[in-house]
C-alpha atoms as a PDB file:
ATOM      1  CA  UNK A   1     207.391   5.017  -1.974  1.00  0.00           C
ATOM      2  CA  UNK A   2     207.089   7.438  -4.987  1.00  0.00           C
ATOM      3  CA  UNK A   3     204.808   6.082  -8.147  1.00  0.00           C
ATOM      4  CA  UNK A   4     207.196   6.577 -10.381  1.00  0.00           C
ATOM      5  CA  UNK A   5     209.577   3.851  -8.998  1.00  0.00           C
ATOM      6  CA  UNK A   6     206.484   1.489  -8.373  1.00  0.00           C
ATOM      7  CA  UNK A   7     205.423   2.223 -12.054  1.00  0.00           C
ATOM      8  CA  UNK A   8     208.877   1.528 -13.286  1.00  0.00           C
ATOM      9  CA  UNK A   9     208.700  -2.058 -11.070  1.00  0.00           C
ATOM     10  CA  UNK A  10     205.094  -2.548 -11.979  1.00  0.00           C
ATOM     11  CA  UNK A  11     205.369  -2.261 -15.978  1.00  0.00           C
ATOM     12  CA  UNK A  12     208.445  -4.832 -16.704  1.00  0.00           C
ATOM     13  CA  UNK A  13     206.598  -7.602 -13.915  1.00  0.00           C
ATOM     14  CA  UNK A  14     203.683  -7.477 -15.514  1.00  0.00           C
ATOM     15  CA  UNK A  15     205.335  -7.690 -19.104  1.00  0.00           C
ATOM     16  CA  UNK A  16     207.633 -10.652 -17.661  1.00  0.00           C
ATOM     17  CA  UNK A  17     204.578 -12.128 -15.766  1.00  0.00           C
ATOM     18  CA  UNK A  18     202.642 -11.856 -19.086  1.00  0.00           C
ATOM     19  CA  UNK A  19     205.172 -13.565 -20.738  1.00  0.00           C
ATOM     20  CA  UNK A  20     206.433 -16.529 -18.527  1.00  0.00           C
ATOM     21  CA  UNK A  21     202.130 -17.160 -18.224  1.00  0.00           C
ATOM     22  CA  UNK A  22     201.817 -17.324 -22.102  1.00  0.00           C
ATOM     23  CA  UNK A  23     204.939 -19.049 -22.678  1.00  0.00           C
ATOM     24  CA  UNK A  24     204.376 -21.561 -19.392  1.00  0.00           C
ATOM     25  CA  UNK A  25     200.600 -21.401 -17.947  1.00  0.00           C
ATOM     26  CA  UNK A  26     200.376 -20.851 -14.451  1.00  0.00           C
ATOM     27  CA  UNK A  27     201.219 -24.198 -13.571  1.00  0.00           C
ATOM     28  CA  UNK A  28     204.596 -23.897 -14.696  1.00  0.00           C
ATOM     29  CA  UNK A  29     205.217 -20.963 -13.263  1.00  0.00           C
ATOM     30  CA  UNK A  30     205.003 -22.872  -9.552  1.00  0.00           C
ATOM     31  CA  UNK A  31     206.354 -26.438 -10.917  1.00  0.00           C
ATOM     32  CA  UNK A  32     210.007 -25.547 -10.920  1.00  0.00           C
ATOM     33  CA  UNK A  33     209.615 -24.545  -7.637  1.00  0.00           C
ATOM     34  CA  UNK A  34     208.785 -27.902  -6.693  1.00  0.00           C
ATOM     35  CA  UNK A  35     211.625 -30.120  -8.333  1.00  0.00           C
ATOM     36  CA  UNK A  36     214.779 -28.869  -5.919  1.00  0.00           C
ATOM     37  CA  UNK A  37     215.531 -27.837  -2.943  1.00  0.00           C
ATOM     38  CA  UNK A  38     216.966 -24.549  -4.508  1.00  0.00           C
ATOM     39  CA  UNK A  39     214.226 -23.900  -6.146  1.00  0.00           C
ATOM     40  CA  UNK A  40     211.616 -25.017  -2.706  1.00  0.00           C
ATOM     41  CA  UNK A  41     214.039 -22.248  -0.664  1.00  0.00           C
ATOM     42  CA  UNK A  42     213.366 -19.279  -3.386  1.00  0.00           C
ATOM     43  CA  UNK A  43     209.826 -20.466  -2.995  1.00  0.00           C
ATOM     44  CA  UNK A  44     209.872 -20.371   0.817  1.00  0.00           C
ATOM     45  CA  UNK A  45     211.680 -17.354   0.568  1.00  0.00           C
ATOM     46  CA  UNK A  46     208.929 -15.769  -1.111  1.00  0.00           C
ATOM     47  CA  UNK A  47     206.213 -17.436   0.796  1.00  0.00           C
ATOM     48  CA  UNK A  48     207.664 -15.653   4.183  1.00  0.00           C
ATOM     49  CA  UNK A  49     208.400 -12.175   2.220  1.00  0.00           C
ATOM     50  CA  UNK A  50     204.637 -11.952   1.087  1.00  0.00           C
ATOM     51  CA  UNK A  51     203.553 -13.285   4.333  1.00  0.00           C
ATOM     52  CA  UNK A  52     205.525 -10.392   6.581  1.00  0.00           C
ATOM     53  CA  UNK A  53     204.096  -8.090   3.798  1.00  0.00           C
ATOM     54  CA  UNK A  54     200.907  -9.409   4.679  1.00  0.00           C
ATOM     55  CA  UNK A  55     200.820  -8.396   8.390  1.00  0.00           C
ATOM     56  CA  UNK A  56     202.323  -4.668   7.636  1.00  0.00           C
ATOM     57  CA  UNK A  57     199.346  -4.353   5.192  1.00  0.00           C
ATOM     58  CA  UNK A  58     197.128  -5.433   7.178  1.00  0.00           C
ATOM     59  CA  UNK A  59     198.292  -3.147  10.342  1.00  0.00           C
ATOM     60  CA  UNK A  60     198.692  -0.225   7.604  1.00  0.00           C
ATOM     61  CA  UNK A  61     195.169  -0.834   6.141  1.00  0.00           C
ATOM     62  CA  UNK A  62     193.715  -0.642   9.718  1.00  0.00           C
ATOM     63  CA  UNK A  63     195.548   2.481  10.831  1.00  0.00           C
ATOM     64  CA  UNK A  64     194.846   4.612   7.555  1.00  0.00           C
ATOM     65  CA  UNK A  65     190.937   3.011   6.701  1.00  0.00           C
ATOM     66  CA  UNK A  66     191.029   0.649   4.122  1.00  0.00           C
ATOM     67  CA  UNK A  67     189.640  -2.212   4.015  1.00  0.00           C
ATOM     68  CA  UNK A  68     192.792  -4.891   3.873  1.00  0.00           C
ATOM     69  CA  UNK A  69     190.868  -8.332   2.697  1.00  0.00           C
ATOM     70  CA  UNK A  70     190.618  -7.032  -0.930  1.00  0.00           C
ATOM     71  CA  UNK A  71     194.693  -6.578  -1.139  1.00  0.00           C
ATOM     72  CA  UNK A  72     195.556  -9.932   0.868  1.00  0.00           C
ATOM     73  CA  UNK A  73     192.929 -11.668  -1.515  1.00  0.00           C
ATOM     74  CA  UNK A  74     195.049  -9.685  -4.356  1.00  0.00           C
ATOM     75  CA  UNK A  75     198.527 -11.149  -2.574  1.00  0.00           C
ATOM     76  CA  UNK A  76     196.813 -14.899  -2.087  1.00  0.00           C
ATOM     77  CA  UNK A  77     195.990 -14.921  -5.704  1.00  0.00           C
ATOM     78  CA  UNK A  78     198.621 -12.781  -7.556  1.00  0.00           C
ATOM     79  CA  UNK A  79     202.118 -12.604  -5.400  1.00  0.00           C
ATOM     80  CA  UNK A  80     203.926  -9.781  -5.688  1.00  0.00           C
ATOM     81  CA  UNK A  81     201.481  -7.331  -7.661  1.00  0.00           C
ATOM     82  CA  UNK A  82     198.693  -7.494  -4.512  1.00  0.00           C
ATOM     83  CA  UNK A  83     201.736  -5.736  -2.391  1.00  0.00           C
ATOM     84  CA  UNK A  84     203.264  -3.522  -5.455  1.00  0.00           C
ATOM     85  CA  UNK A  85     199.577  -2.472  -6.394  1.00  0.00           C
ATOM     86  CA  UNK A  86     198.878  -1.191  -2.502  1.00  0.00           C
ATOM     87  CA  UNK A  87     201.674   0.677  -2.005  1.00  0.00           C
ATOM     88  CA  UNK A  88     201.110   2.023  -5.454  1.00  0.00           C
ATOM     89  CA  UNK A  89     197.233   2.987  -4.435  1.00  0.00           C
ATOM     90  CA  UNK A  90     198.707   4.227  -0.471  1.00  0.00           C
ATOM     91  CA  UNK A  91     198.391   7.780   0.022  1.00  0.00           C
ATOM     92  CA  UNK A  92     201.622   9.002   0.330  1.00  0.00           C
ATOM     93  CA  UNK A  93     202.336  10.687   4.027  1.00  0.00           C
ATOM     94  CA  UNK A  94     202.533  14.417   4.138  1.00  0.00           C
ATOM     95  CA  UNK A  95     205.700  15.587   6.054  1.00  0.00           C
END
């Protein structure tokens, strides 16, 4: 994936991440999540999105010799930005 459309993702997330953390604290970033069903399915949804991303990394890591436990770490702790920042550090494939 070009840098320029991961920089263009990367630069209003962290601005909105930046700003629901101020605004709520991490906490209330997850409680919502927790008080419907809606909200538990986006959650879920999420969970198994990050999770498939999780295994590709981790088979793409392997193949081209990175390490992968740094960027799962960065996916345990952050979400989306451990995925978003690996593809963003990936060498891109020369065709």
């Amino acid at each position: 994936m070009p840098r320029t459309i991961l920089t263009l993702i990367l630069i209003p997330f962290s601005a909105l991440t930046a700003l629901a953390l101020w605004h709520h604290g991490f906490w209330g970033i997850l409680e919502p999540n927790f008080q419907s069903y809606g909200a538990g399915q986006v959650f879920a949804d999420l969970v198994i999105a990050l999770t498939l991303f999780m295994v590709w990394m981790w088979q793409d890591a392997k193949a081209t010799g990175r390490n992968p436990w740094p960027w799962i770490a960065l996916t345990l702790a952050t979400g989306s930005f451990g995925p978003l920042l690996y593809l963003f550090t990936r060498k891109q494939p020369t065709t």
